[in-house]
Protein backbone atom coordinates (compact mmCIF):
# COMPACT_ATOMS: atom_id res chain seq x y z
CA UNK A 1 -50.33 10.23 -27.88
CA UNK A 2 -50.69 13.53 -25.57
CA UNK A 3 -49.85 16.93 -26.93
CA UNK A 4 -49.55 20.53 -25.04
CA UNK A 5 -51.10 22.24 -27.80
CA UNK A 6 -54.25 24.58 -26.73
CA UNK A 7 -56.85 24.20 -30.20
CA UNK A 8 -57.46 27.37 -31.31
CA UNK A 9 -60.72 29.11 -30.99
CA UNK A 10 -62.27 31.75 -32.38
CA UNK A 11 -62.75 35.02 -30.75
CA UNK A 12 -66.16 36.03 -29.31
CA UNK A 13 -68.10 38.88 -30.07
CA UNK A 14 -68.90 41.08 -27.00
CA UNK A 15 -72.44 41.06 -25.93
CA UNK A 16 -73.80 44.68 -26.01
CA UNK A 17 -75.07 45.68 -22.45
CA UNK A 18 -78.48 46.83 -23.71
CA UNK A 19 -79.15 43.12 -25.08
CA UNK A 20 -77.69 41.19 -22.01
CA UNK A 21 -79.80 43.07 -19.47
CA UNK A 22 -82.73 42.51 -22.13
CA UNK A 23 -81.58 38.53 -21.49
CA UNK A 24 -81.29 39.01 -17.65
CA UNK A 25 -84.65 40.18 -17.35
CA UNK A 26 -85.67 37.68 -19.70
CA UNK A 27 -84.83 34.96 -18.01
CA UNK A 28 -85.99 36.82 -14.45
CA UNK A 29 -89.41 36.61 -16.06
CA UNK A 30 -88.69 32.91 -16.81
CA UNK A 31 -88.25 32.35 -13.38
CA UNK A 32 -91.53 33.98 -12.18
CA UNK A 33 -89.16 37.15 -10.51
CA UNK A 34 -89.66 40.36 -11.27
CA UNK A 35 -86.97 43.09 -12.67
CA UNK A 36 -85.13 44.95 -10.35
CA UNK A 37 -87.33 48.06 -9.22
CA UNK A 38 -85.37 51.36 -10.93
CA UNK A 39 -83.67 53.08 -7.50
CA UNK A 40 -81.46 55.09 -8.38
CA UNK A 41 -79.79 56.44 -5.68
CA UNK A 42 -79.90 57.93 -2.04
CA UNK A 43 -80.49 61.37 -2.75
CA UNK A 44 -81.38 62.77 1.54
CA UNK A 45 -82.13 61.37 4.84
CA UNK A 46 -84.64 63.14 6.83
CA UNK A 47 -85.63 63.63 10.25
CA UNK A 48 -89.14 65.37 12.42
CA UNK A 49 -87.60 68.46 14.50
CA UNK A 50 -89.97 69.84 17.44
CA UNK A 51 -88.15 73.41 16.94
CA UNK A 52 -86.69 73.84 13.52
CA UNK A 53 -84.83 77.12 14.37
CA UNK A 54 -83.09 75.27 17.32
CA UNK A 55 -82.21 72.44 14.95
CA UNK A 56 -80.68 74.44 11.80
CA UNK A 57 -79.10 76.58 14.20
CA UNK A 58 -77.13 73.66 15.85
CA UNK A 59 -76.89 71.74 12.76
CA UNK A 60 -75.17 74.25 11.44
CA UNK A 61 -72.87 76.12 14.50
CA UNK A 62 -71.64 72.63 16.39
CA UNK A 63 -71.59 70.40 12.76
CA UNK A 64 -70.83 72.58 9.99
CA UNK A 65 -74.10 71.95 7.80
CA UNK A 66 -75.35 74.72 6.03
CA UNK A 67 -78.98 75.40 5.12
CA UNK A 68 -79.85 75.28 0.81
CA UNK A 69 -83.42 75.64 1.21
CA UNK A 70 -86.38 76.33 3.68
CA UNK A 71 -90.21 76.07 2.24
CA UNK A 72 -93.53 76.14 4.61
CA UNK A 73 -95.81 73.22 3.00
CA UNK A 74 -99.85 72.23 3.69
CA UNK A 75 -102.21 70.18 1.59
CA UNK A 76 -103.72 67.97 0.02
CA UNK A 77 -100.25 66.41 -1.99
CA UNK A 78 -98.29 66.26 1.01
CA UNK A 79 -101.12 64.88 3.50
CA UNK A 80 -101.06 62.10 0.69
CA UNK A 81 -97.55 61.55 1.12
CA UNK A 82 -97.26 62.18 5.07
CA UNK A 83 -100.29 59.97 5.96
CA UNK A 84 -100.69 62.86 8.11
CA UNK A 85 -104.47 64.87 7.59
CA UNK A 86 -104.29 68.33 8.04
CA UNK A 87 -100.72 69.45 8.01
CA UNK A 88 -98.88 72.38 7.81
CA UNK A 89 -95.11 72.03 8.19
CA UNK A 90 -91.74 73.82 8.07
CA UNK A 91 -88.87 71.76 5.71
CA UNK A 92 -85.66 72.72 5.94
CA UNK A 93 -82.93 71.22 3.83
CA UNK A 94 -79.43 71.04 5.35
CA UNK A 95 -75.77 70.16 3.29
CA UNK A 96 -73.11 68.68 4.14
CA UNK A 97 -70.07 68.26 1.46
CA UNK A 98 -72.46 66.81 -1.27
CA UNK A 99 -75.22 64.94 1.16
CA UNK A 100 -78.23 66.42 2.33
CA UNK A 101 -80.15 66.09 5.77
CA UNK A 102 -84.13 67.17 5.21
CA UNK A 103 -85.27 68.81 8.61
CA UNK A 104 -89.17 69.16 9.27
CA UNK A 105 -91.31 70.69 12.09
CA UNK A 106 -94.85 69.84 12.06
CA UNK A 107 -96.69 73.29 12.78
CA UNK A 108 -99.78 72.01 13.55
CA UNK A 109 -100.22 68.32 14.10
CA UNK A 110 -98.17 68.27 17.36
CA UNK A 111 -96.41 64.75 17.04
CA UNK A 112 -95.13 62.94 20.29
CA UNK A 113 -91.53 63.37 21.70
CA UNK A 114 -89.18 60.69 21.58
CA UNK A 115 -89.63 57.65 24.20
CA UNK A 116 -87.50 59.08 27.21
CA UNK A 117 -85.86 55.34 27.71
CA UNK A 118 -85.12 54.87 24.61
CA UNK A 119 -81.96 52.34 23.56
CA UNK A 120 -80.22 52.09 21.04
CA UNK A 121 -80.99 48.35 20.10
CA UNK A 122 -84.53 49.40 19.97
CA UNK A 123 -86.19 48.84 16.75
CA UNK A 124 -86.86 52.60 16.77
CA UNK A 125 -83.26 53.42 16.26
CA UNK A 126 -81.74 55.56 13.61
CA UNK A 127 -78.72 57.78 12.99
CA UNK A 128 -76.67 59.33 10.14
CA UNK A 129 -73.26 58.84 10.76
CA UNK A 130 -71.25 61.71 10.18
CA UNK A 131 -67.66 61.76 8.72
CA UNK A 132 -65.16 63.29 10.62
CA UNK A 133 -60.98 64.29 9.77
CA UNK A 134 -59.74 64.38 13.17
CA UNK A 135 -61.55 62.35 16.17
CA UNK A 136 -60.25 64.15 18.78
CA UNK A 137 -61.29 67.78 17.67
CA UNK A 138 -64.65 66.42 16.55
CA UNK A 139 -65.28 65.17 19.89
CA UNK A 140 -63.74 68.25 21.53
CA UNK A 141 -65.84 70.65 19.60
CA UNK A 142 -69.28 68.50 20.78
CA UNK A 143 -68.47 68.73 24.38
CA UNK A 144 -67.70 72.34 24.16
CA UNK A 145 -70.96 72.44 22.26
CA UNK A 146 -72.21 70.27 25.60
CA UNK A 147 -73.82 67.84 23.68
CA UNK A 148 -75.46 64.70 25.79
CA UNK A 149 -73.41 61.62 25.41
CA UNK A 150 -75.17 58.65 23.56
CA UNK A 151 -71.83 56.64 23.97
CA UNK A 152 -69.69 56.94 27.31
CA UNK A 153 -66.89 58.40 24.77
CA UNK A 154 -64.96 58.12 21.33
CA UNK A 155 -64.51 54.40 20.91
CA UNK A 156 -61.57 52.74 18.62
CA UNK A 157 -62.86 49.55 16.63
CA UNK A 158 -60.21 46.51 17.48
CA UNK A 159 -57.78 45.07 15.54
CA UNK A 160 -59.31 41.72 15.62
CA UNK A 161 -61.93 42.67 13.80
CA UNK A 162 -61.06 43.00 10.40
CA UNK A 163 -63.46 44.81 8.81
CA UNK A 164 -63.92 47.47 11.04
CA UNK A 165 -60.40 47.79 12.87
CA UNK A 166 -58.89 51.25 13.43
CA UNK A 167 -62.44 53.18 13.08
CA UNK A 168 -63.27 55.17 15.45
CA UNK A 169 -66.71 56.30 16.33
CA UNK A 170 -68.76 58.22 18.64
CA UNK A 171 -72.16 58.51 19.41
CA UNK A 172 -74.51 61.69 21.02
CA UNK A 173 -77.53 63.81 21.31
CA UNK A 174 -79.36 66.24 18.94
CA UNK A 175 -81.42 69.23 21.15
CA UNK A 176 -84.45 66.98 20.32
CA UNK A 177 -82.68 63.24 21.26
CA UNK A 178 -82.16 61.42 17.88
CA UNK A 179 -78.78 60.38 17.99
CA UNK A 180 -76.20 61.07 15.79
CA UNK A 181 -73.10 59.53 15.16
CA UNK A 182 -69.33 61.07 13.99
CA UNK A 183 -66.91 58.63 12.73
CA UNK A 184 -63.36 58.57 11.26
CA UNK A 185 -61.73 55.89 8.85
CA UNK A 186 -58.17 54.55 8.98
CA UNK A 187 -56.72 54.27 5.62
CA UNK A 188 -57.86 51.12 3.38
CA UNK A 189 -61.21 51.57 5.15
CA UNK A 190 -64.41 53.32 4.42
CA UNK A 191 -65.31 55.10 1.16
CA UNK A 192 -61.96 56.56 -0.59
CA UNK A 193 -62.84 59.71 -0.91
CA UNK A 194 -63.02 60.38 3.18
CA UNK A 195 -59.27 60.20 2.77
CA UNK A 196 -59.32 63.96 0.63
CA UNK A 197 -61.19 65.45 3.11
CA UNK A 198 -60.15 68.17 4.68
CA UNK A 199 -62.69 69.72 6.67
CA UNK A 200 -63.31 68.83 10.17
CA UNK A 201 -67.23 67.17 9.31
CA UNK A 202 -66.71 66.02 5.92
CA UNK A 203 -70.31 64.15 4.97
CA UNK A 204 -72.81 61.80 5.78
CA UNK A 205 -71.38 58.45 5.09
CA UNK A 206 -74.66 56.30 5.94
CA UNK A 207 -77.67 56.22 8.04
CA UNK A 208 -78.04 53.35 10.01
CA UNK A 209 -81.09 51.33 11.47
CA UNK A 210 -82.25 48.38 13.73
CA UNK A 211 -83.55 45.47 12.47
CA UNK A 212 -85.22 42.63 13.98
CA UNK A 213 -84.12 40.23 10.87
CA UNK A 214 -81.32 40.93 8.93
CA UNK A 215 -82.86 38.75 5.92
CA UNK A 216 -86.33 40.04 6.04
CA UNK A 217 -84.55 43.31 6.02
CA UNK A 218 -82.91 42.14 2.68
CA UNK A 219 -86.18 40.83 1.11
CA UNK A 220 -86.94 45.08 1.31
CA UNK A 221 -84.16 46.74 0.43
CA UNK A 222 -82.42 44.29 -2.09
CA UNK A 223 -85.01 42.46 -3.26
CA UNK A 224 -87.80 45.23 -4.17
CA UNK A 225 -86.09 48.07 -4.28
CA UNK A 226 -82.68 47.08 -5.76
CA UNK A 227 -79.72 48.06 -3.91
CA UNK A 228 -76.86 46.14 -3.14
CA UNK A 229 -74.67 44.84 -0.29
CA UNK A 230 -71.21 46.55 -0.02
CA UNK A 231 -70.06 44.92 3.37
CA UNK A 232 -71.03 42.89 6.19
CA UNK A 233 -69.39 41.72 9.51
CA UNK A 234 -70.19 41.24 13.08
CA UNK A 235 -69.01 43.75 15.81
CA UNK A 236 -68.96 42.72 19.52
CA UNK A 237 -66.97 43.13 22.43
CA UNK A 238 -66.26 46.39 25.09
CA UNK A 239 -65.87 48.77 22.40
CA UNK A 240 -68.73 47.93 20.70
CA UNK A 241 -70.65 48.01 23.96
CA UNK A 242 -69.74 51.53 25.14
CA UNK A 243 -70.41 52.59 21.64
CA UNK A 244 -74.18 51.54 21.42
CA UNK A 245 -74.07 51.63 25.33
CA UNK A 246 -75.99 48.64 25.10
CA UNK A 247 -74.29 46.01 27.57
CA UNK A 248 -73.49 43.07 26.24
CA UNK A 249 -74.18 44.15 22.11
CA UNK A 250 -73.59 41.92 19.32
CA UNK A 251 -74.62 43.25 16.16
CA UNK A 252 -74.52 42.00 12.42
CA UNK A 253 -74.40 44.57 10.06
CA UNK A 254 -74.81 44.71 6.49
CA UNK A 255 -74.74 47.69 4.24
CA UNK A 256 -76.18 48.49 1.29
CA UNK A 257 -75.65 50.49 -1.21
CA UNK A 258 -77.98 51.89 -4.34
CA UNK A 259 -76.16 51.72 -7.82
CA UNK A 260 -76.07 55.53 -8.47
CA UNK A 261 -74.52 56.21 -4.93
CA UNK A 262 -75.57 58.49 -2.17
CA UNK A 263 -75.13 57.73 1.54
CA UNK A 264 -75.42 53.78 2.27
CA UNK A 265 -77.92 51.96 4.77
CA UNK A 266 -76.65 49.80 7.24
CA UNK A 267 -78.79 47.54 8.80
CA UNK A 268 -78.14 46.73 12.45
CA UNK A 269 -79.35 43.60 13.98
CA UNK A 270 -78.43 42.88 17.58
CA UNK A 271 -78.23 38.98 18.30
CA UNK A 272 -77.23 40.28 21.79
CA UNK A 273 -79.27 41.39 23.84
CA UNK A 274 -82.72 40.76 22.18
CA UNK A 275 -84.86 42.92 24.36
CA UNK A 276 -84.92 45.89 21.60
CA UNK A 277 -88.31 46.77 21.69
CA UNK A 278 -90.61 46.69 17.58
CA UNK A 279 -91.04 50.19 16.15
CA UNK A 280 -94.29 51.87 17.58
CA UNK A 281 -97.40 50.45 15.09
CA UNK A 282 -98.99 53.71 15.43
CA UNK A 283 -96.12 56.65 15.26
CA UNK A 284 -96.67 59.18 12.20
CA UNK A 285 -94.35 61.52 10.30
CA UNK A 286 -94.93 64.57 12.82
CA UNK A 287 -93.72 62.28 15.75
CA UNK A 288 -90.10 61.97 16.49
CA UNK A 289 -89.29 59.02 16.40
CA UNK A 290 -89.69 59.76 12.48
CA UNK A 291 -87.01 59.56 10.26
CA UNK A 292 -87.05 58.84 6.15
CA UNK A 293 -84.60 57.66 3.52
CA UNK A 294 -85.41 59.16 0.31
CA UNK A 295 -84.58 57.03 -2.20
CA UNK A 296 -84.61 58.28 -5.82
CA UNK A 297 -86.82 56.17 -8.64
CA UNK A 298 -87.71 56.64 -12.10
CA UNK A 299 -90.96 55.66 -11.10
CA UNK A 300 -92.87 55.81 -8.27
CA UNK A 301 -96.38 54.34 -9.04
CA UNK A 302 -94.63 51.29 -10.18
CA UNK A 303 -92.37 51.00 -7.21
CA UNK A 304 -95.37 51.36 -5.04
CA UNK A 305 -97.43 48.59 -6.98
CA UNK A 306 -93.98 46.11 -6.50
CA UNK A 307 -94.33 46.73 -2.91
CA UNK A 308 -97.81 46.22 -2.26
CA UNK A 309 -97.87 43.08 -4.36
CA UNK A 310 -94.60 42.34 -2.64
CA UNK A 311 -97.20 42.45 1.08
CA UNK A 312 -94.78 45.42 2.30
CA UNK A 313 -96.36 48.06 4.42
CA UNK A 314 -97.69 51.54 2.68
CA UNK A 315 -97.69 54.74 4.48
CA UNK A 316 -99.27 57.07 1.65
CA UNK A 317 -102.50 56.10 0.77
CA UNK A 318 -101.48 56.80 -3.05
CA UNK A 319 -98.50 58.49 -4.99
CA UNK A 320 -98.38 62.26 -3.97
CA UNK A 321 -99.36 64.14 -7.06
CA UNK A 322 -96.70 67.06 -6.91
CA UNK A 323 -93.68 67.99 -8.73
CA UNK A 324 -91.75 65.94 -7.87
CA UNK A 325 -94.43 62.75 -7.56
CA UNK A 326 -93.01 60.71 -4.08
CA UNK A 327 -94.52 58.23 -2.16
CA UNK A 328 -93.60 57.07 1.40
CA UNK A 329 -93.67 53.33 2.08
CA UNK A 330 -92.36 51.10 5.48
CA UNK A 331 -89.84 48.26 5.88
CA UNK A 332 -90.40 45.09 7.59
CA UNK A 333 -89.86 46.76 11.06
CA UNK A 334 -91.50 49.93 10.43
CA UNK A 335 -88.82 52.76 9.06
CA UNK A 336 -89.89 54.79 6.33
CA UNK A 337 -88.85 55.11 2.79
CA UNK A 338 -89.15 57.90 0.50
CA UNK A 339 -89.62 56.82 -2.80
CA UNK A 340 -89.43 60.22 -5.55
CA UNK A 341 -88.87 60.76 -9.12
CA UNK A 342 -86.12 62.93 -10.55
């Protein structure tokens, strides 16, 4: 005898959140993992200037930013957090829309300039990529700015490629060489709220870096510290290589995100060509080839005792005691991570 008849069963009780994370982490410990280090969010990105009046003032005149905050800093708490002895430094904090870009010109240390030849598949690399409304007036107002190309011009992502099709993206020169990036989103791509904006540099969207190893990478940034992955993909082809100007590019990205928001990371790894030279072993914060990701975290001391126990790379020698308490650690390939309380 068959019958259609569903038995009844009756209804669950919903598990309060408090208790099933208690259970996650339960069974985490089980497992022999540990609980997901507290990062909170992506709260700045910052960069070493060699003239911090040249860089505000271009920052500001060819991009729109405008300058919240300038303080002069020196001792002991920040040499902790540098790793650099004897400091004395100009920080400048720069917004755009509701990110923030953290300027700083090392006053008396006298850090190294950028590596003339350097590529942008070398390990090295960073950027921010800024938002832009309208591609073509973006890119007009750089050239009238004459910025130094980093890309041989504005490049539109294909259609075969799913994930990134209809962006378009360009890539140039600050006064001290970092490149920067401007990019506009098609509709249905990129984070909704580009599609409001209305001004012609709307944010900071993400900052993106080389990697030799995406999944190393990973082990870093979702593993110990927490964030997640919002997207992945592969981008090749012409476009792609006049973008990087890298002949012959083939990258993987993946980008993550941390759960209370801010700009996301994108990792870059280039599976063509490999020659991207490793991150220099002995560059410090007052060089520039510095750049930092301050990430956000309920607590530092414990982040920094995850990490080390985790065999990942420390740049302070201990947790800066100021207000707020930060800490700056390294990834597997040598950028640098700002870890500070609220």
């Amino acid at each position: 005898m068959s019958t259609n008849c569903t038995p009844l069963r009756r209804p669950r009780r919903p598990v309060p959140i408090a208790a099933f994370v208690a259970l996650v982490l339960m069974v985490a410990n089980l497992r022999g993992a540990e609980p997901i280090a507290p990062i909170e969010s992506v709260i700045r990105i910052g960069m070493t200037v060699s003239d911090m009046d040249r860089s505000v003032a271009f920052f500001r005149d060819v991009l729109n930013f405008t300058k919240v905050d300038e303080t002069e800093v020196a001792g002991k708490t920040y040499e902790q957090i540098t790793g650099v002895f004897g400091l004395r430094a100009r920080v400048a904090v720069l917004a755009l829309g509701v990110e923030r870009l953290e300027l700083t010109e090392y006053l008396t240390s006298g850090g190294r300039p950028l590596p003339p030849d350097s590529h942008s598949n070398d390990r090295w690399f960073q950027h921010i990529a800024i938002v832009t409304t309208d591609m073509d007036k973006a890119y007009a107002r750089l050239r009238a700015h004459h910025v130094r190309h980093a890309s041989t011009g504005p490049q539109r992502l294909p259609d075969w490629n799913v994930n990134a099709a209809g962006i378009r993206a360009f890539y140039f020169h600050d006064p001290d060489g970092h490149v920067l990036e401007v990019i506009w989103f098609p509709r249905g791509k990129g984070d909704p709220r580009w599609q409001s904006a209305t001004d012609l540099f709307a944010g900071i969207d993400h900052t993106a870096i080389v990697v030799a190893n995406t999944d190393k990478a990973l082990s870093f940034y979702r593993d110990a510290l927490g964030m997640r992955i919002v997207g992945s993909g592969e981008n090749y082809g012409d476009e792609q290589e006049h973008l990087n100007n890298v002949q012959g590019a083939h990258l993987r990205l993946t980008t993550l995100k941390a759960p209370l928001g801010g700009p996301g990371i994108e990792l870059l790894e280039y599976q063509a060509p490999t020659t991207g030279r490793p991150y220099p072993p002995d560059a410090r914060a007052d060089d520039l080839v510095h750049w930092h990701t301050t990430l956000r975290t309920a607590d530092p001391p414990a982040a920094l005792d995850r990490l080390r126990r985790s065999h990942f790379a420390t740049i302070s020698p201990a947790v800066g005691d100021g207000t707020p308490r930060a800490v700056r650690v390294a990834d597997p390939d040598g950028h640098v991570v700002e870890l500070i309380e609220p």
